[in-house]
C-alpha atoms as a PDB file:
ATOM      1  CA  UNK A   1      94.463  88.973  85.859  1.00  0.00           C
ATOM      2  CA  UNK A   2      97.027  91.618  87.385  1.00  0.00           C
ATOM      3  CA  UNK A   3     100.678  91.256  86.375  1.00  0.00           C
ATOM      4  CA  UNK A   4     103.220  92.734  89.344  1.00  0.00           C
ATOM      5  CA  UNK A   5     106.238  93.668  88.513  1.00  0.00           C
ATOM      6  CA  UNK A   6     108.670  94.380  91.521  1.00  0.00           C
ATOM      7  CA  UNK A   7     112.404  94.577  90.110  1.00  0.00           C
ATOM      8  CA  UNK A   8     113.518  94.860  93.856  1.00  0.00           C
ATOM      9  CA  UNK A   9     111.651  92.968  96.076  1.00  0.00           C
ATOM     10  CA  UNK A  10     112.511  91.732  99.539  1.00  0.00           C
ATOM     11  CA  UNK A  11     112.285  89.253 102.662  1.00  0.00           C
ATOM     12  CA  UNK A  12     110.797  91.760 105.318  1.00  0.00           C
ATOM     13  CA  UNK A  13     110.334  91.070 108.755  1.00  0.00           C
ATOM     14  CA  UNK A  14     108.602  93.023 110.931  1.00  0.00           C
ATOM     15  CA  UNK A  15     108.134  93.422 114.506  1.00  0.00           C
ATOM     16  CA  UNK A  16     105.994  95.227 116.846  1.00  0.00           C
ATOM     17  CA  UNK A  17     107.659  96.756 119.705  1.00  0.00           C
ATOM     18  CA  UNK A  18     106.370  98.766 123.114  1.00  0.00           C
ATOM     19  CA  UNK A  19     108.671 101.590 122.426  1.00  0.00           C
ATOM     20  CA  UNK A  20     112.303 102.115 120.414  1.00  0.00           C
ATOM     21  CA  UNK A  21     115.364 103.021 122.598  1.00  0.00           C
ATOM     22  CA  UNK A  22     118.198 103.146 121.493  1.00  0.00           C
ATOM     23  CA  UNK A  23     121.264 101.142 122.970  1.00  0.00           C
ATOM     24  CA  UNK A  24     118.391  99.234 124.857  1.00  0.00           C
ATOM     25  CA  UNK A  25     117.070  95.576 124.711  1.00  0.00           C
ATOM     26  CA  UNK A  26     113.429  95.805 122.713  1.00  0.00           C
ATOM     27  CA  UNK A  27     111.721  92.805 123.265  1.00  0.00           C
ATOM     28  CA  UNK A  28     109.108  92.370 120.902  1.00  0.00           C
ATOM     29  CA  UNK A  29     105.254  91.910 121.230  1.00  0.00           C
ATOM     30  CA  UNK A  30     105.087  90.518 117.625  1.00  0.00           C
ATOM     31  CA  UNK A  31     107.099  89.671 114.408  1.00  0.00           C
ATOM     32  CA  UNK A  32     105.850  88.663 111.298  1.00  0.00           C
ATOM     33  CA  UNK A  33     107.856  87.842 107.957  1.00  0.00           C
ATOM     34  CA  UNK A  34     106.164  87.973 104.643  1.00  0.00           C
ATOM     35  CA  UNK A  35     107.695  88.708 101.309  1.00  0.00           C
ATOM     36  CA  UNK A  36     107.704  92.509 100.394  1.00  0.00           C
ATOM     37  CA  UNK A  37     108.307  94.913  97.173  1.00  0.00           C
ATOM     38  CA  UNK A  38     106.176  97.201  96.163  1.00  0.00           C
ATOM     39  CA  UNK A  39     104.438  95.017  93.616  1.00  0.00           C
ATOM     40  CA  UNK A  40     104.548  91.979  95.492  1.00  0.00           C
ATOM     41  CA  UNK A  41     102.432  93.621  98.122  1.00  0.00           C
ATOM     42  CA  UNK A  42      99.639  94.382  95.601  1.00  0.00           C
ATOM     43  CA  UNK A  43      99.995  91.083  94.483  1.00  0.00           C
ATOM     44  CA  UNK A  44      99.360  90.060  97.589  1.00  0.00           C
ATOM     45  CA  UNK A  45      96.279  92.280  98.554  1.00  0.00           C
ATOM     46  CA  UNK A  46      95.004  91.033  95.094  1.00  0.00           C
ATOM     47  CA  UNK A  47      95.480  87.867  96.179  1.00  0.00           C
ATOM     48  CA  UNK A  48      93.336  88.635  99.264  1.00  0.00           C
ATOM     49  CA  UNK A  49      90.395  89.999  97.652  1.00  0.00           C
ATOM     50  CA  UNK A  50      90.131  86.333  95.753  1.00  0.00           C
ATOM     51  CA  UNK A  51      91.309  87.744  92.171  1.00  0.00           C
ATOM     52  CA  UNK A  52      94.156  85.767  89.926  1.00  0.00           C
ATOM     53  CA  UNK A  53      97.500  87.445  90.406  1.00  0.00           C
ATOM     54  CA  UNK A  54     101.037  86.288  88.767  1.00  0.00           C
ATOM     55  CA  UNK A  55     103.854  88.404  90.654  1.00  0.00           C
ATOM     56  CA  UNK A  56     107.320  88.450  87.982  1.00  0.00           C
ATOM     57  CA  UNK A  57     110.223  89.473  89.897  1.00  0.00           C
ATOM     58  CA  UNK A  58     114.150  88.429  90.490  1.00  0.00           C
ATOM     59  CA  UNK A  59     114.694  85.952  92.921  1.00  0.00           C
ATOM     60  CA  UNK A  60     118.441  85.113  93.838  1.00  0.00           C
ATOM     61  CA  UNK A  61     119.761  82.745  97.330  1.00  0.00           C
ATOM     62  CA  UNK A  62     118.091  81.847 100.235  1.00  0.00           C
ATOM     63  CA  UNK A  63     116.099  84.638 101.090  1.00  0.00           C
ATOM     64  CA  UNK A  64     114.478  84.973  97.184  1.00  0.00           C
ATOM     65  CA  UNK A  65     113.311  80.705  97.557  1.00  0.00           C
ATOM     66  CA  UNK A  66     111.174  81.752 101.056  1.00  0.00           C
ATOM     67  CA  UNK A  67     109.916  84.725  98.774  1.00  0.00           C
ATOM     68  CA  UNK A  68     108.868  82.449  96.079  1.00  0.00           C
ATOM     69  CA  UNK A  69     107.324  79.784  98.931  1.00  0.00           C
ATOM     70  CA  UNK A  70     106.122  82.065 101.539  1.00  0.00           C
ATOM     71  CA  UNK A  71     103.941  83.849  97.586  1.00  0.00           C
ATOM     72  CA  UNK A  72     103.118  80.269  96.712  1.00  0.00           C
ATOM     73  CA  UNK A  73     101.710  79.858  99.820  1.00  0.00           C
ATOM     74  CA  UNK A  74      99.299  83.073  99.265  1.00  0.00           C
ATOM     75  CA  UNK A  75      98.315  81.756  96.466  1.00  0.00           C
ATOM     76  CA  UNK A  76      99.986  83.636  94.343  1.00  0.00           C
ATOM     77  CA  UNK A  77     102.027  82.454  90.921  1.00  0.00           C
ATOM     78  CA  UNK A  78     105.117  83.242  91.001  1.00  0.00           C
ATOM     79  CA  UNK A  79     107.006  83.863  87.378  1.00  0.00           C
ATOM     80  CA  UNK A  80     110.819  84.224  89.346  1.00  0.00           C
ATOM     81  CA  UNK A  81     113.892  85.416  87.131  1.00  0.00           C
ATOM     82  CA  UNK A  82     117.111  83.869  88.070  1.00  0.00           C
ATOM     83  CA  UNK A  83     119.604  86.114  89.559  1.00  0.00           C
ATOM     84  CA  UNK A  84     123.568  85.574  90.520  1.00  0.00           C
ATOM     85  CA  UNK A  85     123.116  87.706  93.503  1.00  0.00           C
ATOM     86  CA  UNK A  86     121.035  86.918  96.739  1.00  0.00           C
ATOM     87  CA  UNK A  87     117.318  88.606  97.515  1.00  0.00           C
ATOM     88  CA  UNK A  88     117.028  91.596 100.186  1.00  0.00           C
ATOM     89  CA  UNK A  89     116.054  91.030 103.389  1.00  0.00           C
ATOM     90  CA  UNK A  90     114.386  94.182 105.194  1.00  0.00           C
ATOM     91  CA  UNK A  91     113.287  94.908 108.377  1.00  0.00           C
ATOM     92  CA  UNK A  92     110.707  97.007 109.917  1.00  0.00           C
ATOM     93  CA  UNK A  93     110.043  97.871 113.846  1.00  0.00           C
ATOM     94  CA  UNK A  94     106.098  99.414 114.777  1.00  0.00           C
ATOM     95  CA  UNK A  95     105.885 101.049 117.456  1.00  0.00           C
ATOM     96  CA  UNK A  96     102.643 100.975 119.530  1.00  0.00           C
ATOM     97  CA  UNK A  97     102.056 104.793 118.808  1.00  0.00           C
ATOM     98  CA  UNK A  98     101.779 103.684 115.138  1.00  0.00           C
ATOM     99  CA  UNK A  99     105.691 105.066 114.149  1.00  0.00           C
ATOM    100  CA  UNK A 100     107.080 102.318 112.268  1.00  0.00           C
ATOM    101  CA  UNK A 101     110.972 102.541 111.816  1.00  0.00           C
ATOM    102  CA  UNK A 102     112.527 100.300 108.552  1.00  0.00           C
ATOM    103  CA  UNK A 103     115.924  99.593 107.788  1.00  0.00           C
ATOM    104  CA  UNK A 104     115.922  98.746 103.815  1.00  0.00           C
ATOM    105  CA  UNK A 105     118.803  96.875 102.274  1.00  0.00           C
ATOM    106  CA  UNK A 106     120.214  97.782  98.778  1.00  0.00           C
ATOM    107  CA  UNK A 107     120.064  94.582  97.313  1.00  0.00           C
ATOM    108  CA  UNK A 108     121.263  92.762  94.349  1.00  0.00           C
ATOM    109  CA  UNK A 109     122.970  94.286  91.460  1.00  0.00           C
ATOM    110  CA  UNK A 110     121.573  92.725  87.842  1.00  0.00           C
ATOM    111  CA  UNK A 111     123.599  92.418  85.005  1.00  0.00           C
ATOM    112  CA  UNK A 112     122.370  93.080  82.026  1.00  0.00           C
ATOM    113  CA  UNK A 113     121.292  89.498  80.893  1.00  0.00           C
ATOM    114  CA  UNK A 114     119.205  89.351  84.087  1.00  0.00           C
ATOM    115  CA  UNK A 115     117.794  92.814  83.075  1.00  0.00           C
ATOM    116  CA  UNK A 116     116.593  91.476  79.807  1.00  0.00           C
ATOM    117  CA  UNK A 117     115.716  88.387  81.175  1.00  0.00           C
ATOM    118  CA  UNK A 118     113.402  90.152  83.510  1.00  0.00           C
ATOM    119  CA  UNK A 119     111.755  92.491  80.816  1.00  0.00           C
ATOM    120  CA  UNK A 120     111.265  89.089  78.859  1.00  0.00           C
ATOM    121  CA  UNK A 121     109.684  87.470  82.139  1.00  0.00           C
ATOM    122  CA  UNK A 122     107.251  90.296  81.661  1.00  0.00           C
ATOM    123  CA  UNK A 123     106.377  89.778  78.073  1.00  0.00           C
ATOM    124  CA  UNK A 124     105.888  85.946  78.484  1.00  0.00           C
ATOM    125  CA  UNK A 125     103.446  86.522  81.092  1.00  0.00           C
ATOM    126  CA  UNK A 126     101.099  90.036  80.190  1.00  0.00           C
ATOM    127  CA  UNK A 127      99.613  87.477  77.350  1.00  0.00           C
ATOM    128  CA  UNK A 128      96.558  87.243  79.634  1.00  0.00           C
ATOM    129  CA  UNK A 129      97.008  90.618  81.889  1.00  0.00           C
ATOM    130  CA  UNK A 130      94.257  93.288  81.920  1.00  0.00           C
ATOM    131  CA  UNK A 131      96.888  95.453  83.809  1.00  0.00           C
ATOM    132  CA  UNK A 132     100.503  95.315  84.484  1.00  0.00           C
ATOM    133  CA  UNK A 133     101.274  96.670  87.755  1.00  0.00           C
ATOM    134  CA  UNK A 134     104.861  98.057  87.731  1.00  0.00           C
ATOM    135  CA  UNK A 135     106.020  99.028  91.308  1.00  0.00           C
ATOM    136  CA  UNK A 136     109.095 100.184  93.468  1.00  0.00           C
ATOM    137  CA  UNK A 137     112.594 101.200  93.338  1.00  0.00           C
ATOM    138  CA  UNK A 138     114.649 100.219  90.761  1.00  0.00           C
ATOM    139  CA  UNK A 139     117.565  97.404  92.051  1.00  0.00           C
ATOM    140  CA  UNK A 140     121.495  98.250  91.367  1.00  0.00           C
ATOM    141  CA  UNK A 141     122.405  98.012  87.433  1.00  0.00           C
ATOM    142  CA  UNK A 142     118.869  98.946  85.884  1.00  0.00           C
ATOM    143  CA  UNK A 143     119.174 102.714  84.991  1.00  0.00           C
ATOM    144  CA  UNK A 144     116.424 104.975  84.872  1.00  0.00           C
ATOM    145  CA  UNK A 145     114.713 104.018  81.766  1.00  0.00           C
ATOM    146  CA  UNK A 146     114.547 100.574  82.541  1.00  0.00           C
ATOM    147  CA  UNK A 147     110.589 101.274  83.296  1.00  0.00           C
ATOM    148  CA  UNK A 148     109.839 103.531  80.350  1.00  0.00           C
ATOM    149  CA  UNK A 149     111.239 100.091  78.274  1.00  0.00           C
ATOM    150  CA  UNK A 150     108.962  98.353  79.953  1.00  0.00           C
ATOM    151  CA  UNK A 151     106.148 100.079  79.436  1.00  0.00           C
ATOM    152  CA  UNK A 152     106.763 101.112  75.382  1.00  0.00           C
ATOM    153  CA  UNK A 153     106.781  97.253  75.298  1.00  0.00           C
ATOM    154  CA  UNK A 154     103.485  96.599  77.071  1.00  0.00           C
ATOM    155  CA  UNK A 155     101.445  99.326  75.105  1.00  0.00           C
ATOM    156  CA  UNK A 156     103.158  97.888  72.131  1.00  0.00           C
ATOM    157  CA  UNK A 157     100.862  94.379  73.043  1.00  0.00           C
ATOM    158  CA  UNK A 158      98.340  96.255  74.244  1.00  0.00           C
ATOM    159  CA  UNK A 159      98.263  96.018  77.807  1.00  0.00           C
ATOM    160  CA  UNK A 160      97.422  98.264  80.634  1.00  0.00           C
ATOM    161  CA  UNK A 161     100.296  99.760  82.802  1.00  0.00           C
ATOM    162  CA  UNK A 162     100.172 101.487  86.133  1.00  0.00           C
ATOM    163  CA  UNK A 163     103.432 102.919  87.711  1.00  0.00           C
ATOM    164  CA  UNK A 164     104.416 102.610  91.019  1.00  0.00           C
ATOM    165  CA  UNK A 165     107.659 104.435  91.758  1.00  0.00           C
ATOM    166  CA  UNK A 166     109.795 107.665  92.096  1.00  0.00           C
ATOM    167  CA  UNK A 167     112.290 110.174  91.500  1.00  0.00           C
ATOM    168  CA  UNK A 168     114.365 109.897  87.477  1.00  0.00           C
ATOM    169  CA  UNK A 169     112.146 106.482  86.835  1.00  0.00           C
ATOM    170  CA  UNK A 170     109.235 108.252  86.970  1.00  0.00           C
ATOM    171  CA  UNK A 171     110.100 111.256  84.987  1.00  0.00           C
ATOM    172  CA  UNK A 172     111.800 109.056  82.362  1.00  0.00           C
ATOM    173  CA  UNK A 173     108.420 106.474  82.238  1.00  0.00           C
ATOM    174  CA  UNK A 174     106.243 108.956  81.622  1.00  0.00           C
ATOM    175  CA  UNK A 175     108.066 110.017  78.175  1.00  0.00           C
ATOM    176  CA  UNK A 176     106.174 106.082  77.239  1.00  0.00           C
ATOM    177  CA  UNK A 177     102.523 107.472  78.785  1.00  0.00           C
ATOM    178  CA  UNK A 178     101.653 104.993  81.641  1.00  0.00           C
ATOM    179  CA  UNK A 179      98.248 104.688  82.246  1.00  0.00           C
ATOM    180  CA  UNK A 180      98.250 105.391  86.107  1.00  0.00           C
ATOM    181  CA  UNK A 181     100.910 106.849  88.108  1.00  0.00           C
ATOM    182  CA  UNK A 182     100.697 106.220  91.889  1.00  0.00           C
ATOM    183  CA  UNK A 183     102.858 108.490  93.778  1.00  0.00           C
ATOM    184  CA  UNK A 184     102.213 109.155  97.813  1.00  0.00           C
ATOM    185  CA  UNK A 185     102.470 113.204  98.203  1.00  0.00           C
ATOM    186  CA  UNK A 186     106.358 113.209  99.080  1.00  0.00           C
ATOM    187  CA  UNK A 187     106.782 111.532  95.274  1.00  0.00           C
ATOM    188  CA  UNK A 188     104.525 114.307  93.853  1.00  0.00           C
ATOM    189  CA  UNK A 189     106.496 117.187  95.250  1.00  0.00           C
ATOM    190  CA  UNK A 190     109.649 115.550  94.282  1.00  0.00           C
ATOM    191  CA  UNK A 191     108.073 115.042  90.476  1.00  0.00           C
ATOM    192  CA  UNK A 192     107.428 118.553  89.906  1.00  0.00           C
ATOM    193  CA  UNK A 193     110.359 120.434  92.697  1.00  0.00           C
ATOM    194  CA  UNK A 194     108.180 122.184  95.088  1.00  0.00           C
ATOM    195  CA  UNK A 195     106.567 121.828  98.147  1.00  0.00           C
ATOM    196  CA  UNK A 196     102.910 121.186  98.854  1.00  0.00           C
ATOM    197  CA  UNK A 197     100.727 122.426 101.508  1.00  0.00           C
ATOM    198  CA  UNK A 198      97.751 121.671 100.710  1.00  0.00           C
ATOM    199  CA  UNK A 199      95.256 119.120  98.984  1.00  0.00           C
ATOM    200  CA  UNK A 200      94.711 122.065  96.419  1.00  0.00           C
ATOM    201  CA  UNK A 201      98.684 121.677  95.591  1.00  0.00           C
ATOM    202  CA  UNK A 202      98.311 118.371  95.590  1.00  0.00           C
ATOM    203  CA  UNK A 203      95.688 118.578  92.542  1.00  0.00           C
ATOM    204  CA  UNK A 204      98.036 121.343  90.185  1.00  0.00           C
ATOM    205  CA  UNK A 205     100.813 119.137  90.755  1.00  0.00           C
ATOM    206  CA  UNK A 206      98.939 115.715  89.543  1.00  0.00           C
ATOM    207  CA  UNK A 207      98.101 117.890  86.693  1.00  0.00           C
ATOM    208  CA  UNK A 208     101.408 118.609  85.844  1.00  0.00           C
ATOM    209  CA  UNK A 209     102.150 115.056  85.875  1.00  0.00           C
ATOM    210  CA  UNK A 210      98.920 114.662  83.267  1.00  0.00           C
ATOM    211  CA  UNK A 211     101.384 117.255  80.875  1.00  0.00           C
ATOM    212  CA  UNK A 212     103.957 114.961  81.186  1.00  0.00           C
ATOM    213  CA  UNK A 213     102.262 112.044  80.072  1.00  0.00           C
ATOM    214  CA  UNK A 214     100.503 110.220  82.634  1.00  0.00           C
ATOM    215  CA  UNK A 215      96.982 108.991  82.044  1.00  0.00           C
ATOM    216  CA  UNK A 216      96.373 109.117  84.859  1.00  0.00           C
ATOM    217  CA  UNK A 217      97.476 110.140  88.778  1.00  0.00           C
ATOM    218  CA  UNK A 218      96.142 108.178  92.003  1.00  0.00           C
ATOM    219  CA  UNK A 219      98.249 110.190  94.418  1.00  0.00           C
ATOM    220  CA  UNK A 220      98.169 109.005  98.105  1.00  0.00           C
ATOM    221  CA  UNK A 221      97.996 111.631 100.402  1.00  0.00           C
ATOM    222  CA  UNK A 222      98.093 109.771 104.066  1.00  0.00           C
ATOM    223  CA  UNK A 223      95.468 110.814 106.745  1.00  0.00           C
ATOM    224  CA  UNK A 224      94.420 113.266 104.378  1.00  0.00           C
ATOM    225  CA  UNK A 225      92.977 110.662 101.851  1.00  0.00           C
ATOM    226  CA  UNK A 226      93.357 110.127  98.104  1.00  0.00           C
ATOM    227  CA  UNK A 227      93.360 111.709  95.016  1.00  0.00           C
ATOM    228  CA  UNK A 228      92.552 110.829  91.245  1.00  0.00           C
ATOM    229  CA  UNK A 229      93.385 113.385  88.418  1.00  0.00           C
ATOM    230  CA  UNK A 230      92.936 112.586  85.047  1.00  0.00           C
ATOM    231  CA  UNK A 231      91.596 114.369  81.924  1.00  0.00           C
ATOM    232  CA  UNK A 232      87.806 114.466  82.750  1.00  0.00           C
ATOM    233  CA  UNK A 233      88.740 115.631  86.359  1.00  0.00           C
ATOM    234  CA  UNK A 234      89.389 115.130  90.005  1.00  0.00           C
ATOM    235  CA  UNK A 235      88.130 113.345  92.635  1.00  0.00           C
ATOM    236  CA  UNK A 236      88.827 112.899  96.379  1.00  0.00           C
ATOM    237  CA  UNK A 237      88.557 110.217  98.778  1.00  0.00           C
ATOM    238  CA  UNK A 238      88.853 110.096 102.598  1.00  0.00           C
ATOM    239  CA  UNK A 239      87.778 107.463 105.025  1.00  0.00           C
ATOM    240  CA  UNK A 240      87.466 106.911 108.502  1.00  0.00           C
ATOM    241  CA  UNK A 241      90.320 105.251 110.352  1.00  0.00           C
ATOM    242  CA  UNK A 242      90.192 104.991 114.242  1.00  0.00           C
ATOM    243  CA  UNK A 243      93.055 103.011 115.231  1.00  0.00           C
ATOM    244  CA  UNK A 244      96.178 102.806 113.003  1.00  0.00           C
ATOM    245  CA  UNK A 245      98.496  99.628 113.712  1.00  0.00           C
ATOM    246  CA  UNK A 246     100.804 100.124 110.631  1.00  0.00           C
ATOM    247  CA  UNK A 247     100.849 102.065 107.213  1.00  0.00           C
ATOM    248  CA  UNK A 248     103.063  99.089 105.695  1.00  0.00           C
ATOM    249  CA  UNK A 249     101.953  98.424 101.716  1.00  0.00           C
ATOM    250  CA  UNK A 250      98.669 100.667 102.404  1.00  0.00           C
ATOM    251  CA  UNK A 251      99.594 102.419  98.916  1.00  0.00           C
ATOM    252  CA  UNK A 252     100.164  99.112  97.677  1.00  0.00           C
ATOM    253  CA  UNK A 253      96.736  97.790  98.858  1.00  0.00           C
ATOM    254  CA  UNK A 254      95.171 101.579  97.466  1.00  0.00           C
ATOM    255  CA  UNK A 255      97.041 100.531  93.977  1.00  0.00           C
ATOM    256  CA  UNK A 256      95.644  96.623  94.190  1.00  0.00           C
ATOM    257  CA  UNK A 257      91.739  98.036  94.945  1.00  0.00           C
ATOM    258  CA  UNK A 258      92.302 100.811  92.259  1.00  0.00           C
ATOM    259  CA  UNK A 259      92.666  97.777  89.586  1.00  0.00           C
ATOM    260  CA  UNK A 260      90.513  95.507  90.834  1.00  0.00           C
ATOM    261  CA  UNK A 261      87.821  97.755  90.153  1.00  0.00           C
ATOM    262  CA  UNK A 262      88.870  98.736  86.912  1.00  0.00           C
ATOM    263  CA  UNK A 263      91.234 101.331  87.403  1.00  0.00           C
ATOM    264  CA  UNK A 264      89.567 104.080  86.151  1.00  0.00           C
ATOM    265  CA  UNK A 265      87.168 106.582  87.586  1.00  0.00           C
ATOM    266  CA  UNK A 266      85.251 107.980  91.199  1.00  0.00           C
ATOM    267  CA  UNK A 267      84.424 104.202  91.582  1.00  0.00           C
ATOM    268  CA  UNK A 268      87.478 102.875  91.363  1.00  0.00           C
ATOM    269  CA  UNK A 269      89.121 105.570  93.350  1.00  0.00           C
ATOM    270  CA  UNK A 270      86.856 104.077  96.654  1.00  0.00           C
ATOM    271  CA  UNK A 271      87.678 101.022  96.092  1.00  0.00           C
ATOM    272  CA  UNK A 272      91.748 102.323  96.877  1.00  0.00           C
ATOM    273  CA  UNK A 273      90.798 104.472  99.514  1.00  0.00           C
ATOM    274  CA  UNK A 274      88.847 101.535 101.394  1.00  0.00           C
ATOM    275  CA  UNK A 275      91.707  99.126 100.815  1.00  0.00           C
ATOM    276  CA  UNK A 276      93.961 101.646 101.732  1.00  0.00           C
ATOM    277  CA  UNK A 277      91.931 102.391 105.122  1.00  0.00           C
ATOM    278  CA  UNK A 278      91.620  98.591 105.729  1.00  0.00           C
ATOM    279  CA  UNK A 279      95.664  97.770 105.172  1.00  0.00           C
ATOM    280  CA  UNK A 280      96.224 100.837 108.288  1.00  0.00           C
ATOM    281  CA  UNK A 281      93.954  98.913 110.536  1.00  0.00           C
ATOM    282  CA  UNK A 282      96.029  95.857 110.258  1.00  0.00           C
ATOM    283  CA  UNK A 283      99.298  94.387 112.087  1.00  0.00           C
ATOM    284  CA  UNK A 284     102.623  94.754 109.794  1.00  0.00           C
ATOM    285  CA  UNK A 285     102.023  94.425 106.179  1.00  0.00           C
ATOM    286  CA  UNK A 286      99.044  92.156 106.140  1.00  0.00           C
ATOM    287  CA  UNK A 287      97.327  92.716 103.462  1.00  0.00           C
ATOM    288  CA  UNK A 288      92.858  92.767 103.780  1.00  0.00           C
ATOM    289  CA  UNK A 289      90.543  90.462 102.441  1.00  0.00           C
ATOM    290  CA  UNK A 290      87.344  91.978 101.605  1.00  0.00           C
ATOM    291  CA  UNK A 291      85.935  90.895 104.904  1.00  0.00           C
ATOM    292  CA  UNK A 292      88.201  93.838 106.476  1.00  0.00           C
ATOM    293  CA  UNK A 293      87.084  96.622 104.219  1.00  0.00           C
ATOM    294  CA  UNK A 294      84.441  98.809 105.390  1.00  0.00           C
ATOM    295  CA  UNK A 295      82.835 101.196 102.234  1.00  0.00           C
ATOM    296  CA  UNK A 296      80.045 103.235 104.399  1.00  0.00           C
ATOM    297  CA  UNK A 297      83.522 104.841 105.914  1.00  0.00           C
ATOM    298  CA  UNK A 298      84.306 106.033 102.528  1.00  0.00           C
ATOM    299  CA  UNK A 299      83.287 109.051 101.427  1.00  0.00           C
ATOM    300  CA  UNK A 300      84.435 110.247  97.234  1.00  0.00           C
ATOM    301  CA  UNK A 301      83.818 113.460  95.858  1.00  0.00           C
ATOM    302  CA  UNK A 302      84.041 115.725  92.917  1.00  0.00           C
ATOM    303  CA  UNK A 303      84.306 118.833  94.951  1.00  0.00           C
ATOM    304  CA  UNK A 304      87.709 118.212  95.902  1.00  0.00           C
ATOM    305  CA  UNK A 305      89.100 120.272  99.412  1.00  0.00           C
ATOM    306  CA  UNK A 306      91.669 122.605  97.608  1.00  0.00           C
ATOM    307  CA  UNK A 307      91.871 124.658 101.018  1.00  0.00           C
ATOM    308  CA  UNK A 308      92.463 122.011 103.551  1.00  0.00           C
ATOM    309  CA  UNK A 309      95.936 122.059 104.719  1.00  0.00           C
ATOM    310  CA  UNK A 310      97.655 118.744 104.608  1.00  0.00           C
ATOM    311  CA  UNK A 311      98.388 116.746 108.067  1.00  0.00           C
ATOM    312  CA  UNK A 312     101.837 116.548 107.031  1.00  0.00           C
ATOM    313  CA  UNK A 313     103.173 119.300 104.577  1.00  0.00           C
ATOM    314  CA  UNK A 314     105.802 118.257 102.110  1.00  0.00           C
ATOM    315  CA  UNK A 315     109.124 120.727 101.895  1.00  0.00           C
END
């Protein structure tokens, strides 16, 4: 079983439109609404691939009850904390050119009951986790080592955690040693205050991240594929995407495939990058079932492309 954990998460709707002008009426082609967070959405795509999932997260008003019925619905168990203050709702215009514009609310602030009460959430429910997935910004009231608590007190049962998230939470979590750190390639170069150019970058920087603690690094790197750094080495991954409808929870997707094939290894790493590829093919943030994934496009390698310049530079 994976454990989410999404201390943020939100009511996101999304809608495809022909083109966005401003000051103009946008009619759109499509809308979907499905319940978002970073660790809901690999809840979700674990959901998809027919594994047992248990998403704990803060749930407050009106939009946090469709959250917890529109999970339910996916099949997916829902362990909601109480809050005073009312769930997020987000939303997210695609563009047919594939540039998706999204307007993210703050949302609640938790007091410090509900902060313990959430961390407690956790503990009642890793009993039967082979990995707690911990994922996404950190809501209004939890400071920066609100994640670094949470994992001391996993590893102190035993189980499994891979991090999800950015910026002080990051650098404060890895003090505790997470087991896998997911960061997309704008996270890395934050993490370690330069700017990378190329996959070779990339690599030295995951490393760095291996100094500071991590077990682990599965970094996203967009169109230029994946990478996974840990102490016996690095391997890429790249697939083969023709048409991209929307990037939406793709590293969420990567992060779900990584741990439903064990999390560790070259093996493991193709299973993200083909969930990954599969989430890009696919309208808003629908998440693949396995009938959507397509492993001859994925190639993994040891010999990892220092050289090749990425698509999209970080500064």
């Amino acid at each position: 079983m994976i454990l989410t954990v999404t201390p943020n998460p939100s009511l996101d709707r999304t809608y495809e439109v022909p083109s966005l002008d401003r000051g103009e009426v946008i009619r759109a082609t499509g809308e979907r609404m499905d319940p978002g967070g970073k660790g809901v959405n690999v809840s979700r795509a674990v959901a998809a691939a027919g594994q047992r999932t248990v998403a704990v997260l803060p749930l407050g008003g009106a939009p946090g009850a469709l959250v917890a019925s529109l999970l339910d619905a996916q099949g997916i168990e829902v362990a909601p904390v109480p809050v005073a203050g009312a769930t997020r709702s987000n939303i997210a215009l695609a563009e047919a050119d594939g540039v998706l514009t999204k307007i993210n609310a703050p949302g609640p602030e938790l007091t410090a009951a509900e902060q313990e009460l959430l961390l407690e959430m956790v503990r009642q429910q890793s009993r039967d986790a082979d990995w707690i997935a911990c994922c996404g910004s950190l809501p209004r009231g939890l400071a920066p080592s609100w994640y670094a608590e949470l994992v001391a007190r996993a590893h102190a049962v035993g189980v499994r955690i891979a991090l999800d998230t950015s910026g002080p939470a990051l650098i404060e979590a890895l003090r505790e040693r997470p087991d896998v750190v997911k960061p997309n390639a704008e996270e890395l170069a934050e993490a370690v205050s330069r700017p990378l150019a190329t996959v070779g970058d990339a690599v030295k920087a995951a490393e760095e991240l291996l100094e500071l603690g991590a077990g682990a690094v599965l970094a996203s790197l967009g169109a230029d594929g994946q990478l996974l750094v840990d102490a016996s080495g690095a391997w890429y991954g790249s697939a083969r995407v023709d048409v991209v409808r929307s990037n939406v929870g793709a590293g969420d997707s990567s992060l779900a495939g990584f741990l439903i094939a064990g999390g560790h290894g070259p093996e493991a790493l193709a299973s993200a990058v083909a969930h990954g590829a599969a989430a890009v093919r696919l309208p808003g943030s629908v998440m693949p079932t396995p009938a959507d994934l397509d492993p001859a496009a994925v190639t993994v390698t040891a010999d990892v492309p220092v050289d090749l310049v990425l698509t999209e530079p970080v500064a």
